[in-house]
C-alpha atoms as a PDB file:
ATOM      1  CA  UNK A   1     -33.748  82.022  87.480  1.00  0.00           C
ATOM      2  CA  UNK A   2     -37.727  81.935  86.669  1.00  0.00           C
ATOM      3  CA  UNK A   3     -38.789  81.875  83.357  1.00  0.00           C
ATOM      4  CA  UNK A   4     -42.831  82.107  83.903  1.00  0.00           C
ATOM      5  CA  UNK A   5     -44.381  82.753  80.193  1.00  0.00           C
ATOM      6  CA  UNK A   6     -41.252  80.478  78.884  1.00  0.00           C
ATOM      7  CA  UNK A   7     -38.603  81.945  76.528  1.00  0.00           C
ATOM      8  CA  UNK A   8     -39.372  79.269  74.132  1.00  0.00           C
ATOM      9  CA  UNK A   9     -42.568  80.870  73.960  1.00  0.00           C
ATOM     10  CA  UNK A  10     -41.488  84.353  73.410  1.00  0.00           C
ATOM     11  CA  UNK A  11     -39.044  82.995  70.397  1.00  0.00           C
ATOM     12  CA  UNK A  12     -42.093  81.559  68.603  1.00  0.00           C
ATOM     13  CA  UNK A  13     -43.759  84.677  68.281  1.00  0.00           C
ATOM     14  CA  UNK A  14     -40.285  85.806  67.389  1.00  0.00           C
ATOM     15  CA  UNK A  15     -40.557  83.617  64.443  1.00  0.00           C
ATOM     16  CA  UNK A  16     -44.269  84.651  64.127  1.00  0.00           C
ATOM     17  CA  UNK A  17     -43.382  88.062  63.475  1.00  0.00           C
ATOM     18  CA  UNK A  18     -39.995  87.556  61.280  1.00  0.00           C
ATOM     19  CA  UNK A  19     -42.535  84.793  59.154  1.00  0.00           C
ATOM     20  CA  UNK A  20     -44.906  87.681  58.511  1.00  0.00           C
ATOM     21  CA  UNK A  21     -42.389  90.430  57.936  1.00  0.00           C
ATOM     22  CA  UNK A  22     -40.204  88.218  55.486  1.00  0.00           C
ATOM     23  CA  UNK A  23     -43.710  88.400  53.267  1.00  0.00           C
ATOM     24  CA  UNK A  24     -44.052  91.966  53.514  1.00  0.00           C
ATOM     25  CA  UNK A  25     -40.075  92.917  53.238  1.00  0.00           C
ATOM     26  CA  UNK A  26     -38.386  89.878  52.156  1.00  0.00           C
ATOM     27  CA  UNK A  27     -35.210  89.517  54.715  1.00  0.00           C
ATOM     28  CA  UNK A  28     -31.837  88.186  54.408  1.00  0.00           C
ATOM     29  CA  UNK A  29     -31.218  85.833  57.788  1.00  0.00           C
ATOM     30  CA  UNK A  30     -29.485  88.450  59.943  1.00  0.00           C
ATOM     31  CA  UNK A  31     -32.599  90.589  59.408  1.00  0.00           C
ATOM     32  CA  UNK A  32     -35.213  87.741  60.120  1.00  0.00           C
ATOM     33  CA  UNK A  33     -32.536  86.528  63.210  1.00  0.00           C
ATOM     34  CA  UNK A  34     -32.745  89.961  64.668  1.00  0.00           C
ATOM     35  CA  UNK A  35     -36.516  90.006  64.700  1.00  0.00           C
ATOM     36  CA  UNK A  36     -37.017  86.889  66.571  1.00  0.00           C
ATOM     37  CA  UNK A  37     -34.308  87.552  69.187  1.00  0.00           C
ATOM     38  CA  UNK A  38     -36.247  91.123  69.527  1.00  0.00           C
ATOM     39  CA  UNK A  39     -39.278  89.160  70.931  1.00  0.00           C
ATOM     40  CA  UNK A  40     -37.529  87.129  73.621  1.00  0.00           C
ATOM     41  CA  UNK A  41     -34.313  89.412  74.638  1.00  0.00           C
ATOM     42  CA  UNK A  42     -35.739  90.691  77.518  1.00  0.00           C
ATOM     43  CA  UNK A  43     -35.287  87.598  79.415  1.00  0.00           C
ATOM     44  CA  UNK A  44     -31.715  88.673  79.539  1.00  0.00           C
ATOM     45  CA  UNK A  45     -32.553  90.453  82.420  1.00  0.00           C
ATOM     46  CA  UNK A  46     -32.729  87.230  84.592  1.00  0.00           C
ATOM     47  CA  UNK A  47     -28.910  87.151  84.327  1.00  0.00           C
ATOM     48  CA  UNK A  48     -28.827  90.258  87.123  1.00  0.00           C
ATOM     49  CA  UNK A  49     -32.427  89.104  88.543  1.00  0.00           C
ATOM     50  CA  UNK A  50     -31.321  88.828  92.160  1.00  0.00           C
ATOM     51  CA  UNK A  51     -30.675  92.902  92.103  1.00  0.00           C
ATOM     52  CA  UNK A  52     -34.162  93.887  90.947  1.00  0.00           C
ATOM     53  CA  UNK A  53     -36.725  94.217  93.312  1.00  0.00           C
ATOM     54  CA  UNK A  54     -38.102  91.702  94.985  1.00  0.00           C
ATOM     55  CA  UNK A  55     -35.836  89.609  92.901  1.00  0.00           C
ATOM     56  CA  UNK A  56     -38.366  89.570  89.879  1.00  0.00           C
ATOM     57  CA  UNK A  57     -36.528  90.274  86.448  1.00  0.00           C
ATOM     58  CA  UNK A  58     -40.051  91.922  85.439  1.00  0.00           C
ATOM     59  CA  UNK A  59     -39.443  95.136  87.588  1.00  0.00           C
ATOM     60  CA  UNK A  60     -36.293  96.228  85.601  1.00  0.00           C
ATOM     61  CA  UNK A  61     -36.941  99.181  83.149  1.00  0.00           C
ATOM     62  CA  UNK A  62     -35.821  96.465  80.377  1.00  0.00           C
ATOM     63  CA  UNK A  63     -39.735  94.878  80.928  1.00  0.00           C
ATOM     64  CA  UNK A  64     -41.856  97.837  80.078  1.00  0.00           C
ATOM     65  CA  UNK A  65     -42.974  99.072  77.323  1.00  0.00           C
ATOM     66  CA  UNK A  66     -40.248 101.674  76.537  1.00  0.00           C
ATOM     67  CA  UNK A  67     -37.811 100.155  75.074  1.00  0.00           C
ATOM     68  CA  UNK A  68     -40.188  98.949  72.409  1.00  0.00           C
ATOM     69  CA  UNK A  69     -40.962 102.695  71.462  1.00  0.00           C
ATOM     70  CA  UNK A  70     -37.618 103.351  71.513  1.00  0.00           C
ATOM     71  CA  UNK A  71     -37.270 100.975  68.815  1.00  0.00           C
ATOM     72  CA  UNK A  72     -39.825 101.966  67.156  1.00  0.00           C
ATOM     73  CA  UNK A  73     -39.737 105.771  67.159  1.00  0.00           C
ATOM     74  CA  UNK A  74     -35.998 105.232  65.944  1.00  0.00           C
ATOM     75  CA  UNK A  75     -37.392 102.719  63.507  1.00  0.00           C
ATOM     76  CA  UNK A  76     -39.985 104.220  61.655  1.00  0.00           C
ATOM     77  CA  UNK A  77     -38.202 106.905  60.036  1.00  0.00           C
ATOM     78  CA  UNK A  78     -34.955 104.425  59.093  1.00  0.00           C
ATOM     79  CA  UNK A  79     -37.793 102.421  56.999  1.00  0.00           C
ATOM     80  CA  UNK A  80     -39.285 105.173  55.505  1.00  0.00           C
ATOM     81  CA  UNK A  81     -36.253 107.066  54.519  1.00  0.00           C
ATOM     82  CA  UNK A  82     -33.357 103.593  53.772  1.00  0.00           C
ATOM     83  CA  UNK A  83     -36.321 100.936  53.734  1.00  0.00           C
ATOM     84  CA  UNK A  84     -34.824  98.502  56.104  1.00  0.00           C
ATOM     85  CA  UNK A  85     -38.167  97.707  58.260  1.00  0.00           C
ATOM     86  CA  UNK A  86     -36.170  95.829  60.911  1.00  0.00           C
ATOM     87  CA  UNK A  87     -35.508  97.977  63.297  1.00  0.00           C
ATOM     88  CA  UNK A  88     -39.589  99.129  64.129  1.00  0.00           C
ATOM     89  CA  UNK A  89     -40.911  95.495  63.514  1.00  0.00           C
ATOM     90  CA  UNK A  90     -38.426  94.623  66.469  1.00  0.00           C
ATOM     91  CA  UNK A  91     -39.613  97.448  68.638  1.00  0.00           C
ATOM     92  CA  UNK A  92     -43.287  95.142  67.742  1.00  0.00           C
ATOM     93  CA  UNK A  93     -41.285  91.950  68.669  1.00  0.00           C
ATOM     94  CA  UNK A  94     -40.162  93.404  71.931  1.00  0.00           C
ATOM     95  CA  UNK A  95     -43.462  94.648  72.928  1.00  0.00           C
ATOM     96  CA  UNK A  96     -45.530  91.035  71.893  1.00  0.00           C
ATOM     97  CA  UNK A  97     -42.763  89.855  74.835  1.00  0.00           C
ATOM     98  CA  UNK A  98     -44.289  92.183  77.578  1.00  0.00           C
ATOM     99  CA  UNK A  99     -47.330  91.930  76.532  1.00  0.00           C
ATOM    100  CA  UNK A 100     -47.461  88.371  76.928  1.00  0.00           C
ATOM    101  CA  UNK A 101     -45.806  88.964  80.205  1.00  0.00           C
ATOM    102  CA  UNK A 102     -48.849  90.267  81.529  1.00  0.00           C
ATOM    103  CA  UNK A 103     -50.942  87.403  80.953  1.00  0.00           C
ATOM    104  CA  UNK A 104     -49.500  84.857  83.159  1.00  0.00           C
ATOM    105  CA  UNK A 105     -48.720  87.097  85.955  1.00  0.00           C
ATOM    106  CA  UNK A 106     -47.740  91.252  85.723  1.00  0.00           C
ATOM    107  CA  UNK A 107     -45.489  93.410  84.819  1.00  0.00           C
ATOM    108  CA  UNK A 108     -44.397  97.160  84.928  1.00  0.00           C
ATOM    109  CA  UNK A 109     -45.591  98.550  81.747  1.00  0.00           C
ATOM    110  CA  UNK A 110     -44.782 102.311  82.393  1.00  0.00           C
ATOM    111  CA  UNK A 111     -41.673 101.412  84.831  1.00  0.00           C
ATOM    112  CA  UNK A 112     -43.837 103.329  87.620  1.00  0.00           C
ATOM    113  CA  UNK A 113     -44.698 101.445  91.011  1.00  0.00           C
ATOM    114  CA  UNK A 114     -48.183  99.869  89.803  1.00  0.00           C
ATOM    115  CA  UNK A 115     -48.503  96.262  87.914  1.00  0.00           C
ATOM    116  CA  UNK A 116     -50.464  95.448  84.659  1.00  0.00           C
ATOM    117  CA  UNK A 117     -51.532  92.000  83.869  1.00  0.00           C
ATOM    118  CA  UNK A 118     -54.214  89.288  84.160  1.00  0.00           C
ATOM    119  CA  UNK A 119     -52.225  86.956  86.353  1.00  0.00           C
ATOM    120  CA  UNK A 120     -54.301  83.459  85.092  1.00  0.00           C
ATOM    121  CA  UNK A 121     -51.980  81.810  87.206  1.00  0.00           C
ATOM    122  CA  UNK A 122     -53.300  83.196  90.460  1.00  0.00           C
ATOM    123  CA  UNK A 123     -56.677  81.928  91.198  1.00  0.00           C
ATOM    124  CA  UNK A 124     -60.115  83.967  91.352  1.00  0.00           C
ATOM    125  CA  UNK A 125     -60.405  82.609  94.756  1.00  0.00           C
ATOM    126  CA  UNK A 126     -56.914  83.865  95.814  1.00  0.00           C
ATOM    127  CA  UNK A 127     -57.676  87.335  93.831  1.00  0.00           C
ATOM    128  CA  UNK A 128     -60.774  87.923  95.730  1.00  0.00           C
ATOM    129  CA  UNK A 129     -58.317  87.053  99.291  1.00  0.00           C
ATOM    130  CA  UNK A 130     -56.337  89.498  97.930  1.00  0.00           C
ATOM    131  CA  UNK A 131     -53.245  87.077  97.674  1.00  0.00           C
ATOM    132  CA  UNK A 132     -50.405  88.522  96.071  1.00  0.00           C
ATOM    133  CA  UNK A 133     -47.600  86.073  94.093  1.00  0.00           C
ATOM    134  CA  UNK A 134     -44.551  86.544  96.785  1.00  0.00           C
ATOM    135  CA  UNK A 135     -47.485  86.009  99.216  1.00  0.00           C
ATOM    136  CA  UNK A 136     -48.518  82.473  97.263  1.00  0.00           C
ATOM    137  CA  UNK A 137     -45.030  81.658  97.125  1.00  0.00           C
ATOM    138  CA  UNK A 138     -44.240  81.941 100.395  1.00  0.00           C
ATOM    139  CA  UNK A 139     -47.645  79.869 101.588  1.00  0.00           C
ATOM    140  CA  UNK A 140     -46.407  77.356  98.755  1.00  0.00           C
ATOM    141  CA  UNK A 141     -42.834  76.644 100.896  1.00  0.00           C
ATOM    142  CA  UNK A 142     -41.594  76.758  97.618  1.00  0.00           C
ATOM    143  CA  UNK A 143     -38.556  78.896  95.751  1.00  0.00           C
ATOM    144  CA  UNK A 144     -39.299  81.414  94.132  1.00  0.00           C
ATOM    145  CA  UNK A 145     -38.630  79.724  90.650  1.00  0.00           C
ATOM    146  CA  UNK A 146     -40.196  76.093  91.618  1.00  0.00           C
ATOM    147  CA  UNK A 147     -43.391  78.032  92.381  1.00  0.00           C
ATOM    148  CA  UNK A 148     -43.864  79.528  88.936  1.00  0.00           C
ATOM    149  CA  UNK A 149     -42.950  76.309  87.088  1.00  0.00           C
ATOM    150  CA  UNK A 150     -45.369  74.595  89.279  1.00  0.00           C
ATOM    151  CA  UNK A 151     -48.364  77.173  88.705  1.00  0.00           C
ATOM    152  CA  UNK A 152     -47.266  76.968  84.994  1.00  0.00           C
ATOM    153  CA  UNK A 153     -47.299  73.467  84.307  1.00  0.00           C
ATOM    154  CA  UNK A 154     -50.488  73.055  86.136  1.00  0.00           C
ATOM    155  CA  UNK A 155     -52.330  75.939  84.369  1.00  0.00           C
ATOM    156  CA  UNK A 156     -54.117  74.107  81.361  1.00  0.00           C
ATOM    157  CA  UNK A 157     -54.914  77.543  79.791  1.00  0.00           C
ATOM    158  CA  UNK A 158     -50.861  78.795  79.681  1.00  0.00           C
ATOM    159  CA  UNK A 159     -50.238  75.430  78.076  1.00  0.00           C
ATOM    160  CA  UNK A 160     -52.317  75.485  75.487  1.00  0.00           C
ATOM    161  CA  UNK A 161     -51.354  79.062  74.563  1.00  0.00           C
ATOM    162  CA  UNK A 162     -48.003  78.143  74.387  1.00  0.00           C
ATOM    163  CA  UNK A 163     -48.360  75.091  72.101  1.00  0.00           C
ATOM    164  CA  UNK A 164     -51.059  77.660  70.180  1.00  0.00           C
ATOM    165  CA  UNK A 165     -48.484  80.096  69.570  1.00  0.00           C
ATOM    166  CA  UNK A 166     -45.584  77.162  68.388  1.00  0.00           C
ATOM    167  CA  UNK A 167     -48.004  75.549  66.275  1.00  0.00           C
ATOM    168  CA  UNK A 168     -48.892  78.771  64.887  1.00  0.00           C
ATOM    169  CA  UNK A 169     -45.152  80.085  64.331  1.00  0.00           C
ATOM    170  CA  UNK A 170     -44.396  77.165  62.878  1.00  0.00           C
ATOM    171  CA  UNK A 171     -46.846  77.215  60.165  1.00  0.00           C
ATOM    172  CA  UNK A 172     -46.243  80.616  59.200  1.00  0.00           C
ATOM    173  CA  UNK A 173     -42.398  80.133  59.190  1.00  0.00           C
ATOM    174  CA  UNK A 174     -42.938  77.226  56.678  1.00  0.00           C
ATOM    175  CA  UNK A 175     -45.631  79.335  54.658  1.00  0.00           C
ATOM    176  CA  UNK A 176     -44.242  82.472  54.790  1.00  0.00           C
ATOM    177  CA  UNK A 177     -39.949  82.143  55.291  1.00  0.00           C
ATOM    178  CA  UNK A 178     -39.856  78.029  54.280  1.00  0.00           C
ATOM    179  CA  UNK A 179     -35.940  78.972  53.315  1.00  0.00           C
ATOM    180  CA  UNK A 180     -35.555  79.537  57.298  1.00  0.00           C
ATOM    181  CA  UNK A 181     -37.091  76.664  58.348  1.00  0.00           C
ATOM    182  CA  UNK A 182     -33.760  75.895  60.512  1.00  0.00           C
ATOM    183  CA  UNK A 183     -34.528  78.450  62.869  1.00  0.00           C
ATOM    184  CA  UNK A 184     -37.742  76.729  64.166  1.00  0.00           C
ATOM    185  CA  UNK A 185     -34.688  74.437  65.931  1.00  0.00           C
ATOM    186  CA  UNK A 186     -34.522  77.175  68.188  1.00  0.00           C
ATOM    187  CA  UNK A 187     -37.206  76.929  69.904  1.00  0.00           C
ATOM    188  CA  UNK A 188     -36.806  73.237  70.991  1.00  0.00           C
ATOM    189  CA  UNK A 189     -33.340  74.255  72.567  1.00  0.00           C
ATOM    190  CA  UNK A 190     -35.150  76.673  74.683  1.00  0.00           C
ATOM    191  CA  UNK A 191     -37.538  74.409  75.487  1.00  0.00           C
ATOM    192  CA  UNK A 192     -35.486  72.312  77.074  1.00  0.00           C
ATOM    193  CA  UNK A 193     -34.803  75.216  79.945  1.00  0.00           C
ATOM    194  CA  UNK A 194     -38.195  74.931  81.608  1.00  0.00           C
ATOM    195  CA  UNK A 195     -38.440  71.058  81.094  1.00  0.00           C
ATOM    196  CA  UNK A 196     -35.305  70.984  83.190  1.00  0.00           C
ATOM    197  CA  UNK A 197     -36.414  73.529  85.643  1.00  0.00           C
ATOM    198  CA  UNK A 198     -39.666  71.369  85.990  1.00  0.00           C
ATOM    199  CA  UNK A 199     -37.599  67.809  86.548  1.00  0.00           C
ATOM    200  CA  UNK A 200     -35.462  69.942  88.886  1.00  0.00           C
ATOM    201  CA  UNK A 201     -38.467  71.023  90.768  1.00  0.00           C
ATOM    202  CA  UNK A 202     -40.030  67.923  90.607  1.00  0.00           C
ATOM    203  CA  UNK A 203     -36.923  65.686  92.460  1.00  0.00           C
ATOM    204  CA  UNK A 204     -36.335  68.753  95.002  1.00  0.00           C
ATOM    205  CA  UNK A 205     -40.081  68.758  96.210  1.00  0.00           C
ATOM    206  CA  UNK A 206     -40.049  64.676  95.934  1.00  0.00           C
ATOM    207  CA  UNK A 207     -37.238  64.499  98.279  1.00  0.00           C
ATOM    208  CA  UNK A 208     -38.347  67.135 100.936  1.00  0.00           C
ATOM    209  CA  UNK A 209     -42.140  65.229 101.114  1.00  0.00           C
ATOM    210  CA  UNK A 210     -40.055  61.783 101.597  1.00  0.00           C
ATOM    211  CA  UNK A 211     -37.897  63.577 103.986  1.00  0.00           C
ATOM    212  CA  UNK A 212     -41.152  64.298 106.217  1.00  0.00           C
END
């Protein structure tokens, strides 16, 4: 399983977004739980990854934009009318998660054939080639996973968004929701998942270089 912009990441903003919301409409801890799972639940779709094309979790119908208007079309109206706000500050959550899905490589916005994203971790060099990510991968005789924690790791610019984004998440959470502050735990368990698929990388990639 390849988790490129890390789930850890996605959960921050999570928190991000519960932090602010818990200002606006204060939120008992199911509420504010709900909002920061919204942000990073799409990953789920790595369970079933090896069925979606090209084995890419991002080209399920789960990573575009629809089920965030889904959530918030349903959501708006159930605030306005009951006041619980939960529901279309989610549907913002889940979007933030594709959206940031787009930066490090693409993603399916509309669920149609064509890709939207920046893809910073393909070069300018390789963009003007034309080089495509399953082509890099295959060049990089890596997996498909090893090759996205490599380019991720080694991309300064991902890095220091994602420690941005934590640092930033973090304050808010203690300025904002301080009586939540446990959640913020969180993020270091998911954090552990792409440390481990790094050291995992690392020792494979070791081993086949010693082995030549």
């Amino acid at each position: 399983m390849c988790l490129s912009m890390h789930t850890n990441v996605h959960f921050a903003v999570g928190i991000l977004f519960a932090s602010i919301a818990h200002r606006l409409f204060p939120l008992n801890i199911w509420f504010f739980l709900i909002i920061i799972i919204s942000a990073a639940i799409a990953d789920l779709d790595l369970i079933v990854s090896k069925i979606a094309l090209n084995n890419d979790h991002r080209n399920f119908f789960t990573h575009s934009l629809y089920p965030a208007l889904i959530l918030i079309i349903i959501g708006i109206p159930i605030g306005v009318i009951w006041n619980i706000h939960v529901v279309w500050i989610s549907g913002i959550g889940y979007s933030s998660h594709i959206f940031l899905d787009c930066i490090d490589w693409k993603t399916r916005l509309f669920f149609g054939k064509k890709q939207y994203g920046w893809a910073f971790l393909i070069t300018e060099d390789e963009k003007n080639l034309g080089k495509t990510r399953k082509q890099l991968q295959i060049e990089s005789k890596m997996d498909f996973t090893s090759f996205s924690v490599h380019r991720y790791f080694h991309s300064i610019g991902m890095l220091v968004l994602g420690i941005t984004l934590a640092v930033l998440s973090f304050l808010l959470l203690f300025v904002f929701a301080s009586e939540f502050w446990y959640v913020f735990f969180g993020y270091f368990i998911l954090l552990e998942i792409p440390l481990y698929q790094k050291k995992k990388m690392e020792e494979k990639y070791e081993q086949i270089e010693d082995d030549d």
